[in-house]
Protein backbone atom coordinates (compact mmCIF):
# COMPACT_ATOMS: atom_id res chain seq x y z
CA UNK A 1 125.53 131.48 114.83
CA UNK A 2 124.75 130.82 118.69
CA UNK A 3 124.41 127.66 119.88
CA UNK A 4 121.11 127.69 120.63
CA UNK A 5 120.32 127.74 116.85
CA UNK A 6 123.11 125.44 115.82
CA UNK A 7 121.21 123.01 118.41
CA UNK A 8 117.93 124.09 116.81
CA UNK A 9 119.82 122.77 113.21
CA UNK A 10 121.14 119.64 114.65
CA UNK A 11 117.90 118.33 116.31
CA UNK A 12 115.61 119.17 112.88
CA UNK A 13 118.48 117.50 110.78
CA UNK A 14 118.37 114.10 113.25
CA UNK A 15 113.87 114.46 113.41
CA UNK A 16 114.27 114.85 109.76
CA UNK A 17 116.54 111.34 109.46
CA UNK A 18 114.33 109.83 111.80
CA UNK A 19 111.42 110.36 109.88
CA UNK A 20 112.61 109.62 106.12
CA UNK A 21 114.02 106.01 108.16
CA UNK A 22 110.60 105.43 109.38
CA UNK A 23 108.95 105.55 106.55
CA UNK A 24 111.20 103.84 104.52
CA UNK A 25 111.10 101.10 106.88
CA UNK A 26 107.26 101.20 106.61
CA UNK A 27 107.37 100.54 102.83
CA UNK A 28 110.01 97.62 103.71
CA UNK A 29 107.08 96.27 106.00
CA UNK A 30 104.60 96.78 103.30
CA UNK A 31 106.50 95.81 100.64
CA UNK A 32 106.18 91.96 102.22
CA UNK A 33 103.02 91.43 101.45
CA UNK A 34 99.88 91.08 103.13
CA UNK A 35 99.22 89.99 106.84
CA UNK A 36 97.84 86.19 106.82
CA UNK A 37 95.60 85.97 109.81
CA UNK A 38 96.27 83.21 112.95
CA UNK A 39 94.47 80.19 111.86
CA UNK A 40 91.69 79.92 114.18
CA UNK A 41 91.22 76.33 114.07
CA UNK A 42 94.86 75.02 115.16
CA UNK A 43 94.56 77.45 118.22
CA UNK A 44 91.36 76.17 119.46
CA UNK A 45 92.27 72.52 118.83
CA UNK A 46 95.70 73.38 120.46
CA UNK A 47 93.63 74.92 123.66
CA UNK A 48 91.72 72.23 124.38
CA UNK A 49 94.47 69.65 124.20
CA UNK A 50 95.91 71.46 127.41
């Protein structure tokens, strides 16, 4: 095999990894739960104590 192609190999193998981590780590994220929003009030209150 030249190198070119074992290079070829190597870098699809490691994009491959890459993107079975990412989404795994996406369902992780998901898994969590849903995002709360910032509570609006405390932040405004908090703003104009400044």
């Amino acid at each position: 095999m030249d190198r070119s192609k074992i290079v070829a190999v190597v870098t699809g193998v490691i994009s491959i990894a890459l993107a079975i981590a990412y989404l795994i780590v996406v369902q992780i994220i998901d898994f969590r739960g849903e995002m709360l929003p910032a509570p609006i009030v405390e932040t405004i209150t908090i703003g104009l104590n400044i």
